[in-house]
Protein backbone atom coordinates (compact mmCIF):
# COMPACT_ATOMS: atom_id res chain seq x y z
CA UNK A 1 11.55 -15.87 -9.71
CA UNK A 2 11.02 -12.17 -8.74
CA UNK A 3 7.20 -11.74 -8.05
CA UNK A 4 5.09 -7.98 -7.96
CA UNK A 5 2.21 -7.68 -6.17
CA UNK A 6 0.07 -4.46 -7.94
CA UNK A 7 -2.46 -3.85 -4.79
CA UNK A 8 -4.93 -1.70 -6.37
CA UNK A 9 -6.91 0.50 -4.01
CA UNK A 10 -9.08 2.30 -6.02
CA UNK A 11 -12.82 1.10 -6.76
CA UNK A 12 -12.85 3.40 -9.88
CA UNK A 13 -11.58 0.97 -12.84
CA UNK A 14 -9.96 2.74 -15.51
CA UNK A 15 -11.28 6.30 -14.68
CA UNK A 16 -9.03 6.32 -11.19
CA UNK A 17 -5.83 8.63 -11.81
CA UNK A 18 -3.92 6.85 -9.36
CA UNK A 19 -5.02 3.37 -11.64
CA UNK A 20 -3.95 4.94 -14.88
CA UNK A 21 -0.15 6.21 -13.90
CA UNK A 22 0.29 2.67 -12.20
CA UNK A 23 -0.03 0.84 -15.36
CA UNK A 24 2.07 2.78 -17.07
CA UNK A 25 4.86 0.81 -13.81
CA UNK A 26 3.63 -2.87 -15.81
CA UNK A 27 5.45 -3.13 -18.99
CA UNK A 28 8.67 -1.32 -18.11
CA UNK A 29 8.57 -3.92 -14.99
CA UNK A 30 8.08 -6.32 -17.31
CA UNK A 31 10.79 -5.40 -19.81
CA UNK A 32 13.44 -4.78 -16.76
CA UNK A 33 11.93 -8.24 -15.32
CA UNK A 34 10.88 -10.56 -18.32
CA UNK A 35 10.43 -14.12 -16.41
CA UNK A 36 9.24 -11.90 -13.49
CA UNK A 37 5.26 -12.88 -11.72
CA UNK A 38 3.36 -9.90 -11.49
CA UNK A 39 0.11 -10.55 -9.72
CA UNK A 40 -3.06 -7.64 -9.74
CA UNK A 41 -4.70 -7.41 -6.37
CA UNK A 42 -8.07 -5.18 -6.04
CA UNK A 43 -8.78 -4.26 -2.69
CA UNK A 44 -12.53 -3.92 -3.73
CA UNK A 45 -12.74 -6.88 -5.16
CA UNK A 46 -11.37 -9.22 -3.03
CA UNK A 47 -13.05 -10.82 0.04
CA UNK A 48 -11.24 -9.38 3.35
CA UNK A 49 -12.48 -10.40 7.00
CA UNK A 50 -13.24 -7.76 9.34
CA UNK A 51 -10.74 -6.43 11.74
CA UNK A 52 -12.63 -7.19 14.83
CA UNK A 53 -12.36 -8.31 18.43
CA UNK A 54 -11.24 -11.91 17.83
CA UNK A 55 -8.52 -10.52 15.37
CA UNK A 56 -7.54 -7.71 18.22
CA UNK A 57 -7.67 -10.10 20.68
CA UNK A 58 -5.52 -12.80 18.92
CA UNK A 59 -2.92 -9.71 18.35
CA UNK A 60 -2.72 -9.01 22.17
CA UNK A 61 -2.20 -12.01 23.23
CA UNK A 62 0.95 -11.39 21.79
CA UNK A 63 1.56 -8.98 24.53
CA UNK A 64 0.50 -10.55 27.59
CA UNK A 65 -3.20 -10.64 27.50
CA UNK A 66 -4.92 -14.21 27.65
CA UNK A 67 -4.35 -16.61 25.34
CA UNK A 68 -6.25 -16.92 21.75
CA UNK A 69 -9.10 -19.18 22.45
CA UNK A 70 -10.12 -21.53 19.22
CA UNK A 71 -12.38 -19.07 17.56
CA UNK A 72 -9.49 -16.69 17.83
CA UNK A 73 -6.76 -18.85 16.71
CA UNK A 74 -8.75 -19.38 13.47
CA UNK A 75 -9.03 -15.72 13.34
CA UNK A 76 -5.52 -15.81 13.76
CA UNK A 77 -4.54 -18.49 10.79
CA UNK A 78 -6.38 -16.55 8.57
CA UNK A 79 -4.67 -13.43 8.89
CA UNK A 80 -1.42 -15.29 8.60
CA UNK A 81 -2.65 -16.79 5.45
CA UNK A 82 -3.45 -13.00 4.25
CA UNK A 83 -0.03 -12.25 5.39
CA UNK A 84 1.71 -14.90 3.28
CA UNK A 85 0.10 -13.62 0.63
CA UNK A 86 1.30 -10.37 0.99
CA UNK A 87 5.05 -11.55 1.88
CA UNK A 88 5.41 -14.23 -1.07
CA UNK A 89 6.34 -10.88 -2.87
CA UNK A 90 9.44 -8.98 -3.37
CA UNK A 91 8.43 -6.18 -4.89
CA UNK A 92 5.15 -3.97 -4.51
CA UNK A 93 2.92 -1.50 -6.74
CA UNK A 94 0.38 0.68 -5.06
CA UNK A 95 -2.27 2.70 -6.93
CA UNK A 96 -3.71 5.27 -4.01
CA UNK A 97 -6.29 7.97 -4.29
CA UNK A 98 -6.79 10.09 -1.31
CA UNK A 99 -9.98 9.64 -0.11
CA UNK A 100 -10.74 12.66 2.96
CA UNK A 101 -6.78 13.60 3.39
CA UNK A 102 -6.12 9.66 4.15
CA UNK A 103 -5.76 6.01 2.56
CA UNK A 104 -9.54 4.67 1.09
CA UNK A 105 -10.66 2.39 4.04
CA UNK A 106 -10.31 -0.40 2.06
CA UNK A 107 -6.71 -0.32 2.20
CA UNK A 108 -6.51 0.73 5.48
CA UNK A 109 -8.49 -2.62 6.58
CA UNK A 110 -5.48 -4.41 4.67
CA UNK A 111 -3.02 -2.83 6.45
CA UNK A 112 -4.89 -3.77 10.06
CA UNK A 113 -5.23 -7.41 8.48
CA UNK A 114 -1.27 -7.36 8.02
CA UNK A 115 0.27 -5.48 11.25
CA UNK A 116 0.25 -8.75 13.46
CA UNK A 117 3.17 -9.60 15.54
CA UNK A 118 5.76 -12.42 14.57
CA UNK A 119 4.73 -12.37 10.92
CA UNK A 120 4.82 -8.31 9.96
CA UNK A 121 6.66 -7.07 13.04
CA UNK A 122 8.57 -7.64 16.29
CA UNK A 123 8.86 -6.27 19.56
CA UNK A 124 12.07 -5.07 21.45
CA UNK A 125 11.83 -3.65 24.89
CA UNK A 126 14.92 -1.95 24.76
CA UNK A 127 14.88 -1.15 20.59
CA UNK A 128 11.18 -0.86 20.02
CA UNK A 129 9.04 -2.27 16.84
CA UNK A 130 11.14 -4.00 14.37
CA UNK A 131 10.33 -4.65 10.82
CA UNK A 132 10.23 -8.14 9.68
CA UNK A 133 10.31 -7.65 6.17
CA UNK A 134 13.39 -8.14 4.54
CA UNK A 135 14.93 -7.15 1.18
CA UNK A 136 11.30 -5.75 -0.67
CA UNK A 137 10.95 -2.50 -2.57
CA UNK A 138 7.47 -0.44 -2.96
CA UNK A 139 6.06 1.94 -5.44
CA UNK A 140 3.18 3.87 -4.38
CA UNK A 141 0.86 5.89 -6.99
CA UNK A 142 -0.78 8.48 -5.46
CA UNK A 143 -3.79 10.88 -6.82
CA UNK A 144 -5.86 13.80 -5.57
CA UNK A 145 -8.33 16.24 -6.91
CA UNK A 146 -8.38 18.85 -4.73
CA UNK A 147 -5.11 18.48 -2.78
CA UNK A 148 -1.57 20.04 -3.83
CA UNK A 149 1.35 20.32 -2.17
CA UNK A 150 2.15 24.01 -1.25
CA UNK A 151 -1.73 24.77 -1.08
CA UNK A 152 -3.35 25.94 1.88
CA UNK A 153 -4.61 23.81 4.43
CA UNK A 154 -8.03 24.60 3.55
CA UNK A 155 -7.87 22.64 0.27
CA UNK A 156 -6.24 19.34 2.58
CA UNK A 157 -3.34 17.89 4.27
CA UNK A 158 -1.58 15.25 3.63
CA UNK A 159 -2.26 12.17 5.28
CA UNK A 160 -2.66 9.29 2.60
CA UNK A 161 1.15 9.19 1.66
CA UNK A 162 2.78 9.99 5.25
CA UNK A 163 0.77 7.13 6.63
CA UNK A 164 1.38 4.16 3.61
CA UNK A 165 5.25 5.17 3.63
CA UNK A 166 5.97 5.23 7.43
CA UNK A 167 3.64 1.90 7.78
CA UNK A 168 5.91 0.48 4.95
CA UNK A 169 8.95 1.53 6.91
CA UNK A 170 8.15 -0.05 9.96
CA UNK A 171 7.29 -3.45 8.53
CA UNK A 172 11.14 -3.37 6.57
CA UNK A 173 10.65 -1.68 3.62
CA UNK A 174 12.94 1.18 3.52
CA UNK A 175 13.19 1.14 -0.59
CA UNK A 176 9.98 3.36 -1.79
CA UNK A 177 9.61 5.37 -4.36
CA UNK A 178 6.66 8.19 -4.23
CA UNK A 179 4.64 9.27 -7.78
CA UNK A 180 1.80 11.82 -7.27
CA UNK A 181 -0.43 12.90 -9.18
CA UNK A 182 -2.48 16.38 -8.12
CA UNK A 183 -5.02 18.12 -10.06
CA UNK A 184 -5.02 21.26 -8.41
CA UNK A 185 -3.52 24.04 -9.62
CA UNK A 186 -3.67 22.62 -13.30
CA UNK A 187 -6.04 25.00 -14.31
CA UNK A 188 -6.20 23.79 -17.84
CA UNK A 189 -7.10 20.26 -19.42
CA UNK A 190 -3.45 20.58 -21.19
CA UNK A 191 -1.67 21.07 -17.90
CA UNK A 192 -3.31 17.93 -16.42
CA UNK A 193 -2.42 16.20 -19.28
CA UNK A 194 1.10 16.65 -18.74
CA UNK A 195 1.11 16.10 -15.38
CA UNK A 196 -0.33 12.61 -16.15
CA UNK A 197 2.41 12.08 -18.71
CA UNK A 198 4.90 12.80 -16.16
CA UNK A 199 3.96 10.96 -13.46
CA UNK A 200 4.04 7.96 -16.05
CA UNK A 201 7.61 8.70 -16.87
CA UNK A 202 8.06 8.69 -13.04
CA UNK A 203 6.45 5.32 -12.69
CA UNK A 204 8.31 3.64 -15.40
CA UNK A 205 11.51 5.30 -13.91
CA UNK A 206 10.60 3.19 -10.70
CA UNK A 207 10.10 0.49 -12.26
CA UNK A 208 13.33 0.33 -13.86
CA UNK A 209 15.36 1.04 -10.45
């Protein structure tokens, strides 16, 4: 059975832009999917563990620093339990808003929680990180109130979709489809409303793929 995993990354409910285009991605999922599991995941809701020293440390002990003591191998089984999570799906829905020209911190905690060695990634010498996810698609959702592509650097840079795409790439996922939605520029309330409409023909495009 096909399973999506709809991370949601905003703490704004229904008002959140990026929240609002990415349910339009549901139903057509659902109609190009019928016996598919789709599965919502709030970031802000859910109960993550710090990123902290045991977790670092039970990462670099991957690469040659001492071994995990107990405290850090239970670290360590947790984030693998985080990761399974994350891997029991094939495909992925994200719903971003940029928050200061990057990801919200929230997601950017579950990305640190993920990135461990042996489970996300590998390690070549010769060939360098290698992604261990196999055979997954993404759809990120992006929103932003002041930022626009083509503006000037004054009004922000982007930082939020660079960063979720190339972090996607590295752990395998090479299939990902971009939807933004930016309110500046739309001067008028009808311009923003079809900007919103077509981002949600976007999104249901995506889902259909």
């Amino acid at each position: 059975m096909t399973k999506l995993l709809y991370i949601k990354c905003s703490p704004r409910g229904d008002r959140s832009k990026s929240t609002q285009i990415a349910e339009a991605f549901l139903p057509a999922y659902k109609e190009k999917h019928p016996d598919a599991e789709i599965e919502e995941f709030d970031l802000f809701k859910a109960s993550l563990p710090e990123y902290d020293g045991d977790g670092v440390a039970a990462k670099m002990s991957f690469f040659g620093e001492p071994a995990m003591d107990g405290k850090q191998q239970t670290v360590y089984d947790e984030l693998v339990r985080i990761f399974n999570h994350f891997n029991s799906a094939d495909d992925y829905l994200f719903s971003v808003p940029m928050w200061n020209f990057g990801v919200p911190w929230k997601l950017k905690l579950y990305i640190d929680l993920l990135t461990m060695p042996s489970t996300l990634f590998g390690f070549d010498p010769a060939l360098g990180y290698i992604g261990l996810l196999k055979n997954k698609r993404a759809t990120a959702v992006y929103s932003a109130a002041i930022y626009s592509t083509g503006a000037p650097k004054q009004f922000g840079v982007d930082h939020v979709s660079t960063h979720l795409t190339d972090w996607l790439n590295f752990a395998g996922v090479d299939d990902v489809v971009t939807v933004w939605y930016q309110r500046y520029k739309l001067i008028s309330d009808d311009e923003a409303s079809v900007a919103l409409d077509k981002a949600r023909e976007e999104v249901k495009a995506a889902a259909r793929r």
